[in-house]
C-alpha atoms as a PDB file:
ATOM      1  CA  UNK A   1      33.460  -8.094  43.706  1.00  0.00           C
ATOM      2  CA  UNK A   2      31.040  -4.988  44.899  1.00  0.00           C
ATOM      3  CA  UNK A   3      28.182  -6.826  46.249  1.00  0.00           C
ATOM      4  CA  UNK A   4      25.903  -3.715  46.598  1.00  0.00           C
ATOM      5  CA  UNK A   5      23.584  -5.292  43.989  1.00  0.00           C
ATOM      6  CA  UNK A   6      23.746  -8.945  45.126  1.00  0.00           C
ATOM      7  CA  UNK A   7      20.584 -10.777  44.992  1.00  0.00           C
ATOM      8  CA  UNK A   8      18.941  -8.829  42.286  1.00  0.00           C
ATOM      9  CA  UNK A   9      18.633  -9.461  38.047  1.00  0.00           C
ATOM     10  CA  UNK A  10      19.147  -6.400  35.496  1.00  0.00           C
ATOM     11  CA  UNK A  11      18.011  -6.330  32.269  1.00  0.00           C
ATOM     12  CA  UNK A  12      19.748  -3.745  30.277  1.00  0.00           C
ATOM     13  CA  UNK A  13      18.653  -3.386  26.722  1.00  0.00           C
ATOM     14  CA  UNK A  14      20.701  -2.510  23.776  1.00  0.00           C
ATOM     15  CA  UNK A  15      23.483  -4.246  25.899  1.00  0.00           C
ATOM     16  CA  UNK A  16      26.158  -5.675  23.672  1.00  0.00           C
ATOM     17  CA  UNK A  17      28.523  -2.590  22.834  1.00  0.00           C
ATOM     18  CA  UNK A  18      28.779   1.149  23.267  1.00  0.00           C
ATOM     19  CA  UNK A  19      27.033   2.520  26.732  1.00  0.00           C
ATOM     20  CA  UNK A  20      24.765  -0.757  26.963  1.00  0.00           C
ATOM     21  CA  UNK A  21      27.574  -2.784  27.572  1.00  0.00           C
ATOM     22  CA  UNK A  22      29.472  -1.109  29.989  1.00  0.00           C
ATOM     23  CA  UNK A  23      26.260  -0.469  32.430  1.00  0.00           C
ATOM     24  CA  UNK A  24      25.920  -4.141  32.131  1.00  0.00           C
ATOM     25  CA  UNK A  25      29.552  -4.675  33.274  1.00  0.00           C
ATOM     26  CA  UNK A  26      29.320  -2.640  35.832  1.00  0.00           C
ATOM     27  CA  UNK A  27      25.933  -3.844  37.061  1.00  0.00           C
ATOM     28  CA  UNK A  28      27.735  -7.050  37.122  1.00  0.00           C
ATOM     29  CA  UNK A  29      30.255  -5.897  39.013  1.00  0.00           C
ATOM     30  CA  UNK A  30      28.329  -4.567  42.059  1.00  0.00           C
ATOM     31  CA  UNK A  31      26.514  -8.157  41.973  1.00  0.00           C
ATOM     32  CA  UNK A  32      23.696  -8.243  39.982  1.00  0.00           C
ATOM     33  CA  UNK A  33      23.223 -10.730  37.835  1.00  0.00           C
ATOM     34  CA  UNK A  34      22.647  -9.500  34.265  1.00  0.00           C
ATOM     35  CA  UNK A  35      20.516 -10.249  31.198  1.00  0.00           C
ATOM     36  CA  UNK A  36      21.714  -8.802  28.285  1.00  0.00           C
ATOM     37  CA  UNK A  37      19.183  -8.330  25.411  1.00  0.00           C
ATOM     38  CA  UNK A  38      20.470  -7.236  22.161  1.00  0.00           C
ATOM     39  CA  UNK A  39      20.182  -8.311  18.251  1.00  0.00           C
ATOM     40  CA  UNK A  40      23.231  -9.626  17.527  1.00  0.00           C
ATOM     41  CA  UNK A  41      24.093 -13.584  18.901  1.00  0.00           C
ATOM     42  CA  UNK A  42      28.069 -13.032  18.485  1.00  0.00           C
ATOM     43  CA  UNK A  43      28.115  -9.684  20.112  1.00  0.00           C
ATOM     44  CA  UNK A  44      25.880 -10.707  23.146  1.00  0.00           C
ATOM     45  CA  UNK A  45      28.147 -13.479  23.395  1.00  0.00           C
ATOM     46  CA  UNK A  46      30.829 -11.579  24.070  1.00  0.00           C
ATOM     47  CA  UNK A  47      29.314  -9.323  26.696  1.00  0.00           C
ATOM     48  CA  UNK A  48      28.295 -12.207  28.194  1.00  0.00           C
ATOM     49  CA  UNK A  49      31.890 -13.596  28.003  1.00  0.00           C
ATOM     50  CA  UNK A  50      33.351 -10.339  29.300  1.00  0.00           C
ATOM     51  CA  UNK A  51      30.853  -9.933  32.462  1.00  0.00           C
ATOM     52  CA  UNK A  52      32.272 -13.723  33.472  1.00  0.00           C
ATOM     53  CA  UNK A  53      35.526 -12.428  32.660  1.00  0.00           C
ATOM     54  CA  UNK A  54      36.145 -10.442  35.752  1.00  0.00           C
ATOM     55  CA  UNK A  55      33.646 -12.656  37.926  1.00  0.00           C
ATOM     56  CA  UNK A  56      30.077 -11.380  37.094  1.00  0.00           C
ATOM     57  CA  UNK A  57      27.208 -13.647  36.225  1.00  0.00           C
ATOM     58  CA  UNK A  58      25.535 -13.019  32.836  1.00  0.00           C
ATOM     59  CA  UNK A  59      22.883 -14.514  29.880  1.00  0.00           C
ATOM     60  CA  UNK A  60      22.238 -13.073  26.906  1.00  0.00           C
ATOM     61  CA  UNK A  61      18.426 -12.606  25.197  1.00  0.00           C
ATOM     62  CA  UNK A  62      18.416 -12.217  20.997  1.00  0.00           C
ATOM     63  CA  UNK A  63      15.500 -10.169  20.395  1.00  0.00           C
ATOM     64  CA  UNK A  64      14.475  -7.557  18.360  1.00  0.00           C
ATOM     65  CA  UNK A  65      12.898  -4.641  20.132  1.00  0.00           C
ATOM     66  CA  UNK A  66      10.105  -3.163  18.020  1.00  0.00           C
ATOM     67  CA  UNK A  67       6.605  -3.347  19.326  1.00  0.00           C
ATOM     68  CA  UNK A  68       4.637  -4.407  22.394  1.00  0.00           C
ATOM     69  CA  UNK A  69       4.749  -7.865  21.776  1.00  0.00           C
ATOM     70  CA  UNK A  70       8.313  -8.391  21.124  1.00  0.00           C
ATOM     71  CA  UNK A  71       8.581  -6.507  24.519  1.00  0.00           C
ATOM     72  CA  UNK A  72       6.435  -8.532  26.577  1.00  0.00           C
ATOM     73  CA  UNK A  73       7.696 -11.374  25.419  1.00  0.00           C
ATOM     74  CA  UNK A  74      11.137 -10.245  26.560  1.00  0.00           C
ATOM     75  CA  UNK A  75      10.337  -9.075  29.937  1.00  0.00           C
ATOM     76  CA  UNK A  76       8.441 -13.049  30.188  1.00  0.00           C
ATOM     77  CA  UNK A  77      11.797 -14.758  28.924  1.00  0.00           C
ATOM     78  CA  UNK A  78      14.092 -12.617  31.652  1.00  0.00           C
ATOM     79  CA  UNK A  79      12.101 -13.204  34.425  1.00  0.00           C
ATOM     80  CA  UNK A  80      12.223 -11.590  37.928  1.00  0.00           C
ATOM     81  CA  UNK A  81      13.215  -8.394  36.788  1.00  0.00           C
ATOM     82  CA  UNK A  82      14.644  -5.859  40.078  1.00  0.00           C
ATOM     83  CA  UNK A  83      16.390  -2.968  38.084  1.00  0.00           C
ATOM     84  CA  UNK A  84      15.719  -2.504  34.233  1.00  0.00           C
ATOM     85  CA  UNK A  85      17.730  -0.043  31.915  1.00  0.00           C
ATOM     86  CA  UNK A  86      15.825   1.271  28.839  1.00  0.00           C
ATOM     87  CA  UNK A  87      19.029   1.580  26.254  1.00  0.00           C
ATOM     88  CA  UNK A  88      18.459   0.313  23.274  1.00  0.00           C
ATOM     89  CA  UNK A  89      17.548   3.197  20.767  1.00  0.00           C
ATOM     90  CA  UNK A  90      18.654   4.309  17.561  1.00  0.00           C
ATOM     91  CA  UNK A  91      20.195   7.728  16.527  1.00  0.00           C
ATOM     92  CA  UNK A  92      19.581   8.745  12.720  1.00  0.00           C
ATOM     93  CA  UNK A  93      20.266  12.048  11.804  1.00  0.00           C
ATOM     94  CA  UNK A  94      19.068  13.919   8.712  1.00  0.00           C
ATOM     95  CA  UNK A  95      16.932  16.576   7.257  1.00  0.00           C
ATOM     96  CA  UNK A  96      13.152  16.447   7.886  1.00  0.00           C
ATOM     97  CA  UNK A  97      11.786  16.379   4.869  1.00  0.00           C
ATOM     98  CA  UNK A  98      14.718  13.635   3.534  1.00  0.00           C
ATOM     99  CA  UNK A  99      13.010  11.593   6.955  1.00  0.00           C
ATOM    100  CA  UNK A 100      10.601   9.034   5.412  1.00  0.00           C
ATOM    101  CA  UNK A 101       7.478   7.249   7.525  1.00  0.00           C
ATOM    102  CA  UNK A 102       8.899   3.985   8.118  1.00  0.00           C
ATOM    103  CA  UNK A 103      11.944   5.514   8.965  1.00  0.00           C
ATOM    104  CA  UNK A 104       9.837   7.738  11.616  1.00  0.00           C
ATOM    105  CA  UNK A 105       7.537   4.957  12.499  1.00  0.00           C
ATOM    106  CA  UNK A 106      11.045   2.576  13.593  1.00  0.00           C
ATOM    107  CA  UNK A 107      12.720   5.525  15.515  1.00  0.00           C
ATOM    108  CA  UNK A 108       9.820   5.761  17.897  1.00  0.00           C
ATOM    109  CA  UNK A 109       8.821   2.187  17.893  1.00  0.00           C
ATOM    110  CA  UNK A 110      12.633   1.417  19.219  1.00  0.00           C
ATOM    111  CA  UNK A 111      12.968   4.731  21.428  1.00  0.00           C
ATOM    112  CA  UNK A 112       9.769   4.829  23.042  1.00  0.00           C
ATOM    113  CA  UNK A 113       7.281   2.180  22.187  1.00  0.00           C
ATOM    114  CA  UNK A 114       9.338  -0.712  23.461  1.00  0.00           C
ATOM    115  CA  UNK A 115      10.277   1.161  26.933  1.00  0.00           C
ATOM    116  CA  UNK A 116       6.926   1.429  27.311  1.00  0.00           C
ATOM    117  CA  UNK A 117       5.972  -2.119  27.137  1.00  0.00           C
ATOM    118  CA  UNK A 118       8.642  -2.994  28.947  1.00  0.00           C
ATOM    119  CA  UNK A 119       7.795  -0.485  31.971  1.00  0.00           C
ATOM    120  CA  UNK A 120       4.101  -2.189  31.377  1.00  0.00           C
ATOM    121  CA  UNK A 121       5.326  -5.486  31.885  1.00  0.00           C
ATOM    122  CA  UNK A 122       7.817  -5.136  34.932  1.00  0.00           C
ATOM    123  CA  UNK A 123       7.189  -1.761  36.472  1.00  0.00           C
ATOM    124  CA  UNK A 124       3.746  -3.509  38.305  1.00  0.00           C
ATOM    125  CA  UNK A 125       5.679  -6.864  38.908  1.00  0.00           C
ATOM    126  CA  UNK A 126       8.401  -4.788  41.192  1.00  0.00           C
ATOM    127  CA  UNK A 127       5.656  -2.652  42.490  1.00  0.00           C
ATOM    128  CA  UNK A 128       4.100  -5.897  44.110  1.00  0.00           C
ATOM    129  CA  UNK A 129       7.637  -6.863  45.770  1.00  0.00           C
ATOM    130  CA  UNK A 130       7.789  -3.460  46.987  1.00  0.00           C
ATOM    131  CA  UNK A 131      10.882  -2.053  45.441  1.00  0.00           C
ATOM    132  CA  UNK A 132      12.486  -1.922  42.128  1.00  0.00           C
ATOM    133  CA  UNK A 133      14.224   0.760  39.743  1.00  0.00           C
ATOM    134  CA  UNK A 134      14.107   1.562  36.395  1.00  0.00           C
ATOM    135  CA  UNK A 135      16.638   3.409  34.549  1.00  0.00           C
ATOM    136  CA  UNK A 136      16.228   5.097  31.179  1.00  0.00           C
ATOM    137  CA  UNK A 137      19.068   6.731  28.944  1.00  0.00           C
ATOM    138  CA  UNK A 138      17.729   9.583  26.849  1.00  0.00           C
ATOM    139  CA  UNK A 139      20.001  12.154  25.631  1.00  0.00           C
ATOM    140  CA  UNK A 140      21.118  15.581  25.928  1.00  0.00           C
ATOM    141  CA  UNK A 141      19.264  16.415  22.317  1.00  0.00           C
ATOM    142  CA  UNK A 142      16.011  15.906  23.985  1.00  0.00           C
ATOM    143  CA  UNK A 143      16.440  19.327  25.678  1.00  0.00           C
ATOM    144  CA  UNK A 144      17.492  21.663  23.003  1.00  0.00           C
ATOM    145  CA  UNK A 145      16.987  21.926  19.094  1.00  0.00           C
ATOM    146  CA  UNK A 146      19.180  20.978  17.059  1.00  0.00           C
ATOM    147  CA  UNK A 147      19.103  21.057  13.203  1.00  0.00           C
ATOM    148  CA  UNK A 148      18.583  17.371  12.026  1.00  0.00           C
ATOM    149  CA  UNK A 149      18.451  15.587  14.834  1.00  0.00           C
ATOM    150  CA  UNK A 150      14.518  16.612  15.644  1.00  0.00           C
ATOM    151  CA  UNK A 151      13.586  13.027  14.869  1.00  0.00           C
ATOM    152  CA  UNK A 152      15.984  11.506  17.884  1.00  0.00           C
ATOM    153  CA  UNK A 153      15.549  14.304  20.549  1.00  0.00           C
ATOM    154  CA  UNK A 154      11.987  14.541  20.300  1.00  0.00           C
ATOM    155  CA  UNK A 155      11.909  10.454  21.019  1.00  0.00           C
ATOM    156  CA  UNK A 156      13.998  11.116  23.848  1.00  0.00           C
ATOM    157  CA  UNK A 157      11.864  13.882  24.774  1.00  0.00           C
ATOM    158  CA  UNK A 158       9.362  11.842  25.272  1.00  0.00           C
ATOM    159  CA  UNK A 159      11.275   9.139  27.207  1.00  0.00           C
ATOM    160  CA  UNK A 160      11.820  11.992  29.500  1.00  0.00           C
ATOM    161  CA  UNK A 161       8.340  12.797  30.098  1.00  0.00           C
ATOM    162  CA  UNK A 162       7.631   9.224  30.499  1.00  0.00           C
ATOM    163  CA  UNK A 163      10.597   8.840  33.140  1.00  0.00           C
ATOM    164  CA  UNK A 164       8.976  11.231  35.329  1.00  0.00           C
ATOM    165  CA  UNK A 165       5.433  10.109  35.048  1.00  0.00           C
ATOM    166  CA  UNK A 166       6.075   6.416  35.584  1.00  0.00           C
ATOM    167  CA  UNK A 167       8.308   7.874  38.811  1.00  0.00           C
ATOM    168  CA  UNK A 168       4.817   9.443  39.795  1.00  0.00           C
ATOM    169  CA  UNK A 169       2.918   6.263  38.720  1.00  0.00           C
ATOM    170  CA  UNK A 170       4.983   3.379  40.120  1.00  0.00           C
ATOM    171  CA  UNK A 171       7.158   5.529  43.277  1.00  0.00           C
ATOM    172  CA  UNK A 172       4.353   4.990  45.601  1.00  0.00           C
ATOM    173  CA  UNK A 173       4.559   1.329  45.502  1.00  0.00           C
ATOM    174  CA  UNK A 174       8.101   1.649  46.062  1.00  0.00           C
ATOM    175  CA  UNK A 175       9.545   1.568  42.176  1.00  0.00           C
ATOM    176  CA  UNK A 176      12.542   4.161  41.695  1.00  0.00           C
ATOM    177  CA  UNK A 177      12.300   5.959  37.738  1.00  0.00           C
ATOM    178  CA  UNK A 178      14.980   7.977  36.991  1.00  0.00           C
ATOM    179  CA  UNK A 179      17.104   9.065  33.704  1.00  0.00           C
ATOM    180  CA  UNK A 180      20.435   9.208  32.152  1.00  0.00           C
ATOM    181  CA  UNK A 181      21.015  12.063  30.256  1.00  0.00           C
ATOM    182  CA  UNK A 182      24.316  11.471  28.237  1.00  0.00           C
ATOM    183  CA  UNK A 183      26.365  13.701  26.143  1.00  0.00           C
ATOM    184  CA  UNK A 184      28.276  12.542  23.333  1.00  0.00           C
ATOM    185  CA  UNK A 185      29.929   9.479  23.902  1.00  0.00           C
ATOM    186  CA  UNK A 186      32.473   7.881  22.289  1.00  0.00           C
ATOM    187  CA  UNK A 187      30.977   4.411  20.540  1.00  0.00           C
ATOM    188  CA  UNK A 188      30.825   2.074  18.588  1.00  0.00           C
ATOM    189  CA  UNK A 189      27.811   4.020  16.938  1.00  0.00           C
ATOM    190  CA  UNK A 190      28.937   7.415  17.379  1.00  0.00           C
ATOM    191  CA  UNK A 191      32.293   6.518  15.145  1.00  0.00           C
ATOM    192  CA  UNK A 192      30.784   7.140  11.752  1.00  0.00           C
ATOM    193  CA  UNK A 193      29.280  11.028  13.251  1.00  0.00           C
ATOM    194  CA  UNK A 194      32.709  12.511  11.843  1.00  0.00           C
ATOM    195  CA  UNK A 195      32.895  16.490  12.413  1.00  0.00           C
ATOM    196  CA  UNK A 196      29.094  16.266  13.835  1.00  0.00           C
ATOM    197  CA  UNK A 197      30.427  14.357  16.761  1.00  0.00           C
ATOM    198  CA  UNK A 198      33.385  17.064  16.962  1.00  0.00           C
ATOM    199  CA  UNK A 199      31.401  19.377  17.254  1.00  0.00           C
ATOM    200  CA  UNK A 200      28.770  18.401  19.812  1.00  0.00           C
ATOM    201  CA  UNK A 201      31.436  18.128  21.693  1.00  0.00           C
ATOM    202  CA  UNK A 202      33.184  21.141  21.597  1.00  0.00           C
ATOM    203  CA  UNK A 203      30.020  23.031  22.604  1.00  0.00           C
ATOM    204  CA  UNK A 204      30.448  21.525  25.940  1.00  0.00           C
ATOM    205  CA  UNK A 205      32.698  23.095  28.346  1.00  0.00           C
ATOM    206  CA  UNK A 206      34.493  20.146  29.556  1.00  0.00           C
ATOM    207  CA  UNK A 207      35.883  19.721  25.799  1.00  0.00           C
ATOM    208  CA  UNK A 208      36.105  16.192  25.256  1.00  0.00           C
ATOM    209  CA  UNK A 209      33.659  13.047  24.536  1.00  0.00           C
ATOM    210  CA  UNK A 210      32.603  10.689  27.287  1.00  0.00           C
ATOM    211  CA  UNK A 211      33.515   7.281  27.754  1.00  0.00           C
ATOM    212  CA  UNK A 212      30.597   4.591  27.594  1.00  0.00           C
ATOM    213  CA  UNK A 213      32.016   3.846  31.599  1.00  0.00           C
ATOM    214  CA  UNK A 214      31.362   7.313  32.889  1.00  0.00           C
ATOM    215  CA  UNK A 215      27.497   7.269  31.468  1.00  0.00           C
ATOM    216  CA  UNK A 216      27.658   3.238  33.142  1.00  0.00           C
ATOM    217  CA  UNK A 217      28.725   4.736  36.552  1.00  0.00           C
ATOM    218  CA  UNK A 218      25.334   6.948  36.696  1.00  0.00           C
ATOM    219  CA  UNK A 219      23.139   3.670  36.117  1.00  0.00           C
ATOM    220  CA  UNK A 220      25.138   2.457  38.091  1.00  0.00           C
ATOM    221  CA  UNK A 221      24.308   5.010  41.110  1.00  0.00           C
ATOM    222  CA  UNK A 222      20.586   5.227  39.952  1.00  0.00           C
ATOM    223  CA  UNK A 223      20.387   1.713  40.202  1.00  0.00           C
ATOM    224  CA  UNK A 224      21.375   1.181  43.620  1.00  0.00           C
ATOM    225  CA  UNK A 225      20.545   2.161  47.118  1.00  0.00           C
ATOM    226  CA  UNK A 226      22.252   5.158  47.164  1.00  0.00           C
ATOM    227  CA  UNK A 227      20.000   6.837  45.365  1.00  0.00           C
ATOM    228  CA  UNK A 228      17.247   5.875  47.079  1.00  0.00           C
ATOM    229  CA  UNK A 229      15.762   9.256  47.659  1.00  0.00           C
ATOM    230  CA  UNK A 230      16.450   9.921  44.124  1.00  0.00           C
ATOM    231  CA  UNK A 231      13.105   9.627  42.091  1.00  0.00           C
ATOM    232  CA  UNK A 232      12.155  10.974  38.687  1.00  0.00           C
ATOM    233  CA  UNK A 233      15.125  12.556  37.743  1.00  0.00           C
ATOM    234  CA  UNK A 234      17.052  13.027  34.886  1.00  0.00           C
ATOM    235  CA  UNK A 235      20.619  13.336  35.649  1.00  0.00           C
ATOM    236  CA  UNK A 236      22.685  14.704  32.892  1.00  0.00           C
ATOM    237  CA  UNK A 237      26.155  13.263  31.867  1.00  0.00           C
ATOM    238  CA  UNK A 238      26.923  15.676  29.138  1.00  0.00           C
ATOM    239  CA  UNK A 239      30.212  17.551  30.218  1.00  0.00           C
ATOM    240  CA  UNK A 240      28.466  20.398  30.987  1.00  0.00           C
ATOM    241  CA  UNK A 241      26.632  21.159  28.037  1.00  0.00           C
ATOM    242  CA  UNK A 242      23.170  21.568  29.517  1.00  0.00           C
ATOM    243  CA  UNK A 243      25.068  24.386  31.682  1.00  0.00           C
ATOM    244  CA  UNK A 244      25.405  26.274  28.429  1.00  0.00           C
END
């Protein structure tokens, strides 16, 4: 096993399936040791069981990312904290006037008000060892408009704005902040997208959807020392279509 990341705990958010999972996997794989936080019991389970699988060390937090105290309290139960991954989100499409309050209120409580917390809670704890990086995964609809999906990019939007202010907050103490910027991936919660999902990613010139691994093997590089002159950037995974 890689042991580029030995010696260090990641906490990757929305870790149980889809791109979540696979960073954690392959955080495990360069040595880290990984929490998992997620909803689900059975499915953290089983990225737990599959990061042992192939020799990686693992745990698995239930909680239920929503607000500022259900953040804190996560970043207290995981501990020492050296590289975290902001990817739990959810993705509703629809019109905006068929887009009620609580349903507006949950997509930015999820998206950006539980980074933020997070970031509160850990970002000063690695800036007092002196190192530390964070990794958020925003999306390639958080540069461009597109009809019905306002609601998600302009959450990601502002986890993009936040990426490179906490990189201008926290990179003097010696705290990396830096983005993934996926394009569409194929998921667990992409599946149900249909022709939508066809067609984001036909616009892109590569053709073809990602796999959850090729977004993982950007944290992955963000994450580690080879990237270590690397700082507030958002580095886009999206088959070209931010060339376009």
């Amino acid at each position: 096993m890689d042991s580029e990341l030995s010696n260090t705990t990641a906490l990757v958010t929305g870790g149980t399936s889809g791109i979540g999972r696979a960073a954690a996997v392959a955080l495990a794989g360069s040595g880290a040791h990984v929490v998992v936080s997620g909803r689900d019991q059975n499915r953290g389970d089983q990225a737990v069981e599959a990061i042992r699988a192939v020799g990686g060390t693992a745990d698995f937090l239930a909680t239920d990312l929503r607000d500022a105290t259900s953040a804190r309290e996560l970043a207290d139960r995981a501990g020492q904290v050296d590289v975290l991954v902001n990817n739990a989100g959810i993705f509703p499409f629809g019109p905006t006037e068929g887009t009620s309050e609580q349903d507006f209120d949950a997509v930015f409580a999820i998206n950006v008000k539980a980074p933020y917390f997070l970031v509160a809670s850990l970002a000063p704890r690695m800036a007092e060892r002196g190192r530390g990086a964070i990794i958020n995964v925003t999306t390639m609809a958080a540069g461009f408009g597109d009809a019905e999906a306002g609601l998600y990019g302009a959450s990601k939007a502002a986890l993009t704005l936040l990426t490179k202010s906490w990189a201008a907050e926290y990179g003097p103490r010696g705290v990396r902040v830096n983005a993934v910027s996926p394009g569409p991936t194929r998921t667990e919660g992409t599946a149900s997208m249909g022709e939508a999902f066809d067609a984001l990613v036909a616009a892109a010139p590569l053709g073809r959807p990602a796999a959850p691994e090729e977004i993982a093997d950007a944290i992955l590089y963000l994450a580690t020392d080879r990237a270590s002159f690397v700082q507030g950037a958002v580095l886009a995974v999206d088959g070209g279509r931010s060339a376009v």
